[in-house]
PDB file of N, CA and C in Angstrom:
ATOM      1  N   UNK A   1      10.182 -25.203 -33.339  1.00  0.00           N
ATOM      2  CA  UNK A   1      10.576 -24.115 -32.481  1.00  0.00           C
ATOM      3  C   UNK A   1      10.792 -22.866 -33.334  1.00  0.00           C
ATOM      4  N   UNK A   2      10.893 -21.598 -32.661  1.00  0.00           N
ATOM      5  CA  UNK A   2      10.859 -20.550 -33.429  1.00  0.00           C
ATOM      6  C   UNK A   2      12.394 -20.282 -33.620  1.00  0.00           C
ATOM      7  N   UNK A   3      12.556 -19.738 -35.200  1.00  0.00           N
ATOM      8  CA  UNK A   3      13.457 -19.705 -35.448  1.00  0.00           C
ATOM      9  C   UNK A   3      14.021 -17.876 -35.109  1.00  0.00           C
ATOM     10  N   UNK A   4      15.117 -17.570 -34.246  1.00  0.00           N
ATOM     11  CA  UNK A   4      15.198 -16.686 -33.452  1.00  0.00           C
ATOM     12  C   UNK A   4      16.578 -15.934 -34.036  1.00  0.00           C
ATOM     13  N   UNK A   5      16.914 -16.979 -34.416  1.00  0.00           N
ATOM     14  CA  UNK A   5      18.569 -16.646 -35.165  1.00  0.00           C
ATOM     15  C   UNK A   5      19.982 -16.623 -33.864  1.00  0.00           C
ATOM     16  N   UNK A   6      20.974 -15.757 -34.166  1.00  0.00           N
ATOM     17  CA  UNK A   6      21.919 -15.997 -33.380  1.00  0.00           C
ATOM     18  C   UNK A   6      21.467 -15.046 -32.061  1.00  0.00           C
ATOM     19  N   UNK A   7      20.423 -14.797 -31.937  1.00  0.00           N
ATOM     20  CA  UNK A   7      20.087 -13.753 -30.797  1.00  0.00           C
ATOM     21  C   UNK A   7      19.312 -14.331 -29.834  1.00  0.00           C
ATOM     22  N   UNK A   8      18.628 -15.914 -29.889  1.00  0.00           N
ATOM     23  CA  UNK A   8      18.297 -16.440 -29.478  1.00  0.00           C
ATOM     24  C   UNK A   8      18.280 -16.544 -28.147  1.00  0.00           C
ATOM     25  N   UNK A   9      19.524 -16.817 -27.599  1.00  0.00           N
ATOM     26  CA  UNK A   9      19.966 -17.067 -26.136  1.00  0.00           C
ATOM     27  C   UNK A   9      19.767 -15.486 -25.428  1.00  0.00           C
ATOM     28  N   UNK A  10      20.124 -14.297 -26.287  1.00  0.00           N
ATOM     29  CA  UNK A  10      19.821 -13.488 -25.355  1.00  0.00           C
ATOM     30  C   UNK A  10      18.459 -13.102 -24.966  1.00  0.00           C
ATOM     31  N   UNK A  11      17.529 -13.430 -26.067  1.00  0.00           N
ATOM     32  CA  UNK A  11      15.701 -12.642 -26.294  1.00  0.00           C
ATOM     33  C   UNK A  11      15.361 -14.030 -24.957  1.00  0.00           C
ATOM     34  N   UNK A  12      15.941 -15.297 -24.887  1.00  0.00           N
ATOM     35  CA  UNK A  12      15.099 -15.790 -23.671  1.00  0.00           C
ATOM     36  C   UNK A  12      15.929 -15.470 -22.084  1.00  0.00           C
ATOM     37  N   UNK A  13      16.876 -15.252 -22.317  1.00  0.00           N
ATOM     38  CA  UNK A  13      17.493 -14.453 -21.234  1.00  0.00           C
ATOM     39  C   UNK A  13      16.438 -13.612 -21.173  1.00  0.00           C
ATOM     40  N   UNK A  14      16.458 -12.826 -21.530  1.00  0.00           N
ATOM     41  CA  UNK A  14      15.308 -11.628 -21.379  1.00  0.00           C
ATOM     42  C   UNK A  14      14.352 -11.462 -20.694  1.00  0.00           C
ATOM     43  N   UNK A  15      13.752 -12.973 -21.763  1.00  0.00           N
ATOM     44  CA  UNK A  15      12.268 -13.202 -21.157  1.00  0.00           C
ATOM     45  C   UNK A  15      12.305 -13.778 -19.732  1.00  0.00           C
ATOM     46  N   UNK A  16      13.610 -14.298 -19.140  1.00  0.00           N
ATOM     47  CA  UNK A  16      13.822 -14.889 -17.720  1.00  0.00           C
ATOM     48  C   UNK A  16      13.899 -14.074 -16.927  1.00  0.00           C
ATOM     49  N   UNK A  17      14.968 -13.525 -17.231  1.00  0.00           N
ATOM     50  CA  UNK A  17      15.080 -12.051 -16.325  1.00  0.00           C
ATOM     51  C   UNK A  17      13.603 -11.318 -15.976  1.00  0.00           C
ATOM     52  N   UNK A  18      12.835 -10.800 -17.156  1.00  0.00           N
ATOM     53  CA  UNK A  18      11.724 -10.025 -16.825  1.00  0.00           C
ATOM     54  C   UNK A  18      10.434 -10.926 -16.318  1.00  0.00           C
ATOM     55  N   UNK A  19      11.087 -12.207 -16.113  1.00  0.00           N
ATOM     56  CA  UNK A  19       9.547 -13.206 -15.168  1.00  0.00           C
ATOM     57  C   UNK A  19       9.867 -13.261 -14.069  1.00  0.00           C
ATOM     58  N   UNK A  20      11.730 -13.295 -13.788  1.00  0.00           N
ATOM     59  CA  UNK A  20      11.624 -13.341 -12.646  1.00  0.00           C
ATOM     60  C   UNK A  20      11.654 -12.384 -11.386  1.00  0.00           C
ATOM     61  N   UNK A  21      11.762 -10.746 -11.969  1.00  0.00           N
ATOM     62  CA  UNK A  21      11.478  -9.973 -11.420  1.00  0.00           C
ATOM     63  C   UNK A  21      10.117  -9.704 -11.207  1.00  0.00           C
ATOM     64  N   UNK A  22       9.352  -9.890 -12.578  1.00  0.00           N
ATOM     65  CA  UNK A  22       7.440  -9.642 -11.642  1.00  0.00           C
ATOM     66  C   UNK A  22       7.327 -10.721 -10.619  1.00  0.00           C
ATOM     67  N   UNK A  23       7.795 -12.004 -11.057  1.00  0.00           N
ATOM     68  CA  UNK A  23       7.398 -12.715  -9.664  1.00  0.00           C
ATOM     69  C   UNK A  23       8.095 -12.173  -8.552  1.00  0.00           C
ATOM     70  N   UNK A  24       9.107 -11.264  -8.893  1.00  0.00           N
ATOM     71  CA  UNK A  24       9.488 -11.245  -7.530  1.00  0.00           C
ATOM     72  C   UNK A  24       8.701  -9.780  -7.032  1.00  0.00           C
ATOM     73  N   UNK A  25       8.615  -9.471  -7.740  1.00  0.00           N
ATOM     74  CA  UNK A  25       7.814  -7.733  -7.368  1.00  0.00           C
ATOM     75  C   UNK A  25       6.359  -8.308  -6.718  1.00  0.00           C
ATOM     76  N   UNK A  26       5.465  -9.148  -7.559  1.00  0.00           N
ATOM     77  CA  UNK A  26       4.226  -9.833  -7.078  1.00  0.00           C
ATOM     78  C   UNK A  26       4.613 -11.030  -5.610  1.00  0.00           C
ATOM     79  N   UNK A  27       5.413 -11.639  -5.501  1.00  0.00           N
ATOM     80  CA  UNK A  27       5.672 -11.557  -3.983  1.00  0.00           C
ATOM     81  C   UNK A  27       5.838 -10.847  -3.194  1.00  0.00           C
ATOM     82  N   UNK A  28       6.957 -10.170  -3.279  1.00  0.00           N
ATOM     83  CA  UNK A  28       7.036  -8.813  -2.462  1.00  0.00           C
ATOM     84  C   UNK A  28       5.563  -8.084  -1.877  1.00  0.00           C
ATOM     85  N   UNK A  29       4.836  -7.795  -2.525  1.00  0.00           N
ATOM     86  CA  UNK A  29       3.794  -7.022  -2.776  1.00  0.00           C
ATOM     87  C   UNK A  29       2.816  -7.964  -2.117  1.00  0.00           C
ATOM     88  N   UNK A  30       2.840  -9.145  -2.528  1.00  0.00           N
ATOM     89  CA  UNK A  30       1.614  -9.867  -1.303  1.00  0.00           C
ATOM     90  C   UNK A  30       2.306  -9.859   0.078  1.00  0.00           C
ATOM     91  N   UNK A  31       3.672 -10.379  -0.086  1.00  0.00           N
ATOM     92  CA  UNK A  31       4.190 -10.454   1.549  1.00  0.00           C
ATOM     93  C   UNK A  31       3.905  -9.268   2.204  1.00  0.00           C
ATOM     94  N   UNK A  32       4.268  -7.975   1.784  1.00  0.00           N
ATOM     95  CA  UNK A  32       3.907  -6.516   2.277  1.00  0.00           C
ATOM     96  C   UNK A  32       2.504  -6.618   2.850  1.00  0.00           C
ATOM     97  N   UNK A  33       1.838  -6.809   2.050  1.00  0.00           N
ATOM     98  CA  UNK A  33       0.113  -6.756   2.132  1.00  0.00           C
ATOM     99  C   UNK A  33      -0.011  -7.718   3.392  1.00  0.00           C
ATOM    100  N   UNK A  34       0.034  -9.061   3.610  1.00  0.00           N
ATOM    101  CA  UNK A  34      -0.009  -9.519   4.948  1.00  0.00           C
ATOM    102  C   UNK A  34       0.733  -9.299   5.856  1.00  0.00           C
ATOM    103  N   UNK A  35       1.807  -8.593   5.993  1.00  0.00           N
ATOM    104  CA  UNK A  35       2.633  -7.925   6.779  1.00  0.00           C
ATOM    105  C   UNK A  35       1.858  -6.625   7.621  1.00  0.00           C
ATOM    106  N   UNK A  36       1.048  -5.973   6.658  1.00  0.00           N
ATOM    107  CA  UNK A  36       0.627  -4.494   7.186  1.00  0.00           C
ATOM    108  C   UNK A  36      -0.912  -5.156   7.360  1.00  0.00           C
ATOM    109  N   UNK A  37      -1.816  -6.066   7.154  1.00  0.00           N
ATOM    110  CA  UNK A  37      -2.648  -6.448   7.811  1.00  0.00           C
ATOM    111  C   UNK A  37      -2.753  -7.163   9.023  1.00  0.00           C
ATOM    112  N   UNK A  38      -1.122  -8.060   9.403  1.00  0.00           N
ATOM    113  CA  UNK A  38      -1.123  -8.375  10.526  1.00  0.00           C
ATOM    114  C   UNK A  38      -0.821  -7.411  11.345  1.00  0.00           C
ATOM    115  N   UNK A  39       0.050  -6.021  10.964  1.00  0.00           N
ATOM    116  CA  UNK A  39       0.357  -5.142  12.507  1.00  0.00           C
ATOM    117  C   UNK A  39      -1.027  -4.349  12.333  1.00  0.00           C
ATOM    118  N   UNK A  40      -2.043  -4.182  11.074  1.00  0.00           N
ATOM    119  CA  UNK A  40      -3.692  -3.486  11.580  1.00  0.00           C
ATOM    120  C   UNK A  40      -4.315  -4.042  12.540  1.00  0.00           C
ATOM    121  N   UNK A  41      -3.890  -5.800  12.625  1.00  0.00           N
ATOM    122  CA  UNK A  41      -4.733  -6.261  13.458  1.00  0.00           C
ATOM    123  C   UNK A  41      -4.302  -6.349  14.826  1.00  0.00           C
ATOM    124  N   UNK A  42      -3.115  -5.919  15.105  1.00  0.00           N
ATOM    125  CA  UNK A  42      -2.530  -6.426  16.298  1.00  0.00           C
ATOM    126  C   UNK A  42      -2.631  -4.721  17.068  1.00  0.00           C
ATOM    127  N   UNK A  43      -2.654  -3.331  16.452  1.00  0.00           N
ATOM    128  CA  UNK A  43      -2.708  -2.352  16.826  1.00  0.00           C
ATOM    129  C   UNK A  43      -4.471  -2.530  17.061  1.00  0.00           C
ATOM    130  N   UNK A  44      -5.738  -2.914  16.102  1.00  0.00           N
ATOM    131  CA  UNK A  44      -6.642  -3.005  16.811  1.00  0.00           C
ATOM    132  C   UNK A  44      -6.941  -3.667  17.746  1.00  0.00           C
ATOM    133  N   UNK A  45      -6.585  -4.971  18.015  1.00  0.00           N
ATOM    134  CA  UNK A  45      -6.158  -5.686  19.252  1.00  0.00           C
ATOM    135  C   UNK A  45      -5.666  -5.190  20.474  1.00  0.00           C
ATOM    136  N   UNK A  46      -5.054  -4.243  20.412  1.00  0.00           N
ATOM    137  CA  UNK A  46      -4.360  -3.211  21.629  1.00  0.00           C
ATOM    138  C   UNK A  46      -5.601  -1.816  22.044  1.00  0.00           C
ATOM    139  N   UNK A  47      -6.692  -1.936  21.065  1.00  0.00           N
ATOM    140  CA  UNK A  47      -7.525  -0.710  21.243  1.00  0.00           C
ATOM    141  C   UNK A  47      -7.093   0.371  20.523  1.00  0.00           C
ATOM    142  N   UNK A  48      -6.478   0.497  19.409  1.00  0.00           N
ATOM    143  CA  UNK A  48      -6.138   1.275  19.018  1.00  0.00           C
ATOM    144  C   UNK A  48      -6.946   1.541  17.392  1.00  0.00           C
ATOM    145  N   UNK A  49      -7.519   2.269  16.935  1.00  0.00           N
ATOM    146  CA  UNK A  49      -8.531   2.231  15.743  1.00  0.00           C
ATOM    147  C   UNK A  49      -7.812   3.134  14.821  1.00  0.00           C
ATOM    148  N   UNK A  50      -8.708   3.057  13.444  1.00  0.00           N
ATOM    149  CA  UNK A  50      -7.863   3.598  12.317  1.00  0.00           C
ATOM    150  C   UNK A  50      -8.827   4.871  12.160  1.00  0.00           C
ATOM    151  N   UNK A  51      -7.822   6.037  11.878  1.00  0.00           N
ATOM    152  CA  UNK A  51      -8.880   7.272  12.034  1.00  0.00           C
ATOM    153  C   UNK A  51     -10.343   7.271  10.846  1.00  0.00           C
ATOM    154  N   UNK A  52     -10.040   6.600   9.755  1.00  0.00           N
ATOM    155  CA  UNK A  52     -11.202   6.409   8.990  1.00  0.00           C
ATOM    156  C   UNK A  52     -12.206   5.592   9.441  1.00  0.00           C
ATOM    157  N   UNK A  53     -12.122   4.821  10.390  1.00  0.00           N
ATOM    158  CA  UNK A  53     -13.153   3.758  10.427  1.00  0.00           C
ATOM    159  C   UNK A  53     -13.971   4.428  11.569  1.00  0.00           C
ATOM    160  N   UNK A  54     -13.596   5.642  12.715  1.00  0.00           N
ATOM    161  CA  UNK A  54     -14.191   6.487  13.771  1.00  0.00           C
ATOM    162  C   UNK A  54     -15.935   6.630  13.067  1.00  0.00           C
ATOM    163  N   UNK A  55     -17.021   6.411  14.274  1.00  0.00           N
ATOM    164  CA  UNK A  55     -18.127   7.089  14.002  1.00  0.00           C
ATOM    165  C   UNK A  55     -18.679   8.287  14.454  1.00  0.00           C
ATOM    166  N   UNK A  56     -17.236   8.871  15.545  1.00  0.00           N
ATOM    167  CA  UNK A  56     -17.678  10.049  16.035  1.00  0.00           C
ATOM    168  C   UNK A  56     -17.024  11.024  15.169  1.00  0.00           C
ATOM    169  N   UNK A  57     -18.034  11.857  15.231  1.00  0.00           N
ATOM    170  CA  UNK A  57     -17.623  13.348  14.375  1.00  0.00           C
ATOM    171  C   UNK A  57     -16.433  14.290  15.489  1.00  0.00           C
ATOM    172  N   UNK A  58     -15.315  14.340  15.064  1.00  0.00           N
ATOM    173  CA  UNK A  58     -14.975  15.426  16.036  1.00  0.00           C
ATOM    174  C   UNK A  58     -14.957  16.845  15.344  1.00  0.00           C
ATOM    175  N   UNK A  59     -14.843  17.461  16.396  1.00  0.00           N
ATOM    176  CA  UNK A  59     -15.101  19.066  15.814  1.00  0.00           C
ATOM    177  C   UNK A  59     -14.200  19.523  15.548  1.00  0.00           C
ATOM    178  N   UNK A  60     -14.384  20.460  14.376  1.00  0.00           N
ATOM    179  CA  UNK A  60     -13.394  21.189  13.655  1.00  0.00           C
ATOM    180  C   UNK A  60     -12.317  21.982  14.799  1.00  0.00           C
ATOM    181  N   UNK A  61     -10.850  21.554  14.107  1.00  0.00           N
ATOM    182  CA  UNK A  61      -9.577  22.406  14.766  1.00  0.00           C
ATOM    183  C   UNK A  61      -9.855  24.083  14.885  1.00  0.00           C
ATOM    184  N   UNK A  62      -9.666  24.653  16.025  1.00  0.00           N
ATOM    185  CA  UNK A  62     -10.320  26.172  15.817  1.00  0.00           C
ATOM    186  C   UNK A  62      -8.823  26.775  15.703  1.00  0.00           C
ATOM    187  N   UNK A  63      -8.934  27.685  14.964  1.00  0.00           N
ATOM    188  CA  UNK A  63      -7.598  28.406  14.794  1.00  0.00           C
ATOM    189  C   UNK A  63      -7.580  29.948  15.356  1.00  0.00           C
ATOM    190  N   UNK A  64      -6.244  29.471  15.531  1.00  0.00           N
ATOM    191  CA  UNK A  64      -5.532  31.019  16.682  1.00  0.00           C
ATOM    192  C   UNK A  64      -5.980  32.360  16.213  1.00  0.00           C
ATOM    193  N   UNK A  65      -6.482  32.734  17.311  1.00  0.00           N
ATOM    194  CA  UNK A  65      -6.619  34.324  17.128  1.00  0.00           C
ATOM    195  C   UNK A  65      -8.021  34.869  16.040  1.00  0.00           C
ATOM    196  N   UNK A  66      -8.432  33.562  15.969  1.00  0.00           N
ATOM    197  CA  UNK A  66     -10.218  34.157  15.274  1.00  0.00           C
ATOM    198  C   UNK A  66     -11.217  33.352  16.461  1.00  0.00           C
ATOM    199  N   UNK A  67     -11.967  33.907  16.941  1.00  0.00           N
ATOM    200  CA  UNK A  67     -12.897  33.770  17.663  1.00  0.00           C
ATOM    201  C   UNK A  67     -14.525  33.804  16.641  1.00  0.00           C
ATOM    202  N   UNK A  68     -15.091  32.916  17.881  1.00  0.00           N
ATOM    203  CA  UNK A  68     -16.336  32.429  16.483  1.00  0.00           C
ATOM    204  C   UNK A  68     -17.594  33.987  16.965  1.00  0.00           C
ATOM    205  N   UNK A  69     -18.587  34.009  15.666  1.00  0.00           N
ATOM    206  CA  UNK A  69     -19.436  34.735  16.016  1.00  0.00           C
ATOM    207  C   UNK A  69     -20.764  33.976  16.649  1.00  0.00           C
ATOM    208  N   UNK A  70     -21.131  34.581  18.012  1.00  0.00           N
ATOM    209  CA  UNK A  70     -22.628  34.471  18.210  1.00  0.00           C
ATOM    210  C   UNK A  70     -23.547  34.931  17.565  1.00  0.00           C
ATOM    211  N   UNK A  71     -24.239  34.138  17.250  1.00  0.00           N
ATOM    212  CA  UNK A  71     -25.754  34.645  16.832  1.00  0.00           C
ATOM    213  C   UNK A  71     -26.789  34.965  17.695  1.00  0.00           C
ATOM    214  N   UNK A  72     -27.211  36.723  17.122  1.00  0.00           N
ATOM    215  CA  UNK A  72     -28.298  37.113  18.075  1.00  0.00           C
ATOM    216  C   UNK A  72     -29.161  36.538  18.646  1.00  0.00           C
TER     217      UNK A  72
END
């Protein structure tokens, strides 16, 4: 075994502590992820779509008080 000296107990403390927070950050983070894919699917289920996935073009917002020019 590696010889660590009297600091031993704290450097694997350490190393416990900081495994068991990524695992807990890397759970977190998948649970999230199937969390927000089940309410995508349940809002498309209701008819409701995600504005990126649209194939219609809508037309540009026209803004107040400029009117467009005709062409001759």
């Amino acid at each position: 075994m590696l010889d660590l000296g009297p600091h031993a107990a704290f450097i694997f403390a350490a190393y416990g502590v900081t495994l068991v927070a990524v695992a807990a950050l890397a759970l977190f983070i998948v649970e999230d992820d199937r969390k927000q894919r089940r309410l995508i699917a349940e809002l498309e289920r209701k008819g409701i779509r995600r504005r990126s996935a649209g194939t219609q073009a809508r037309p540009p917002a026209s803004k107040a008080g400029k009117t467009r020019r005709r062409r001759p």
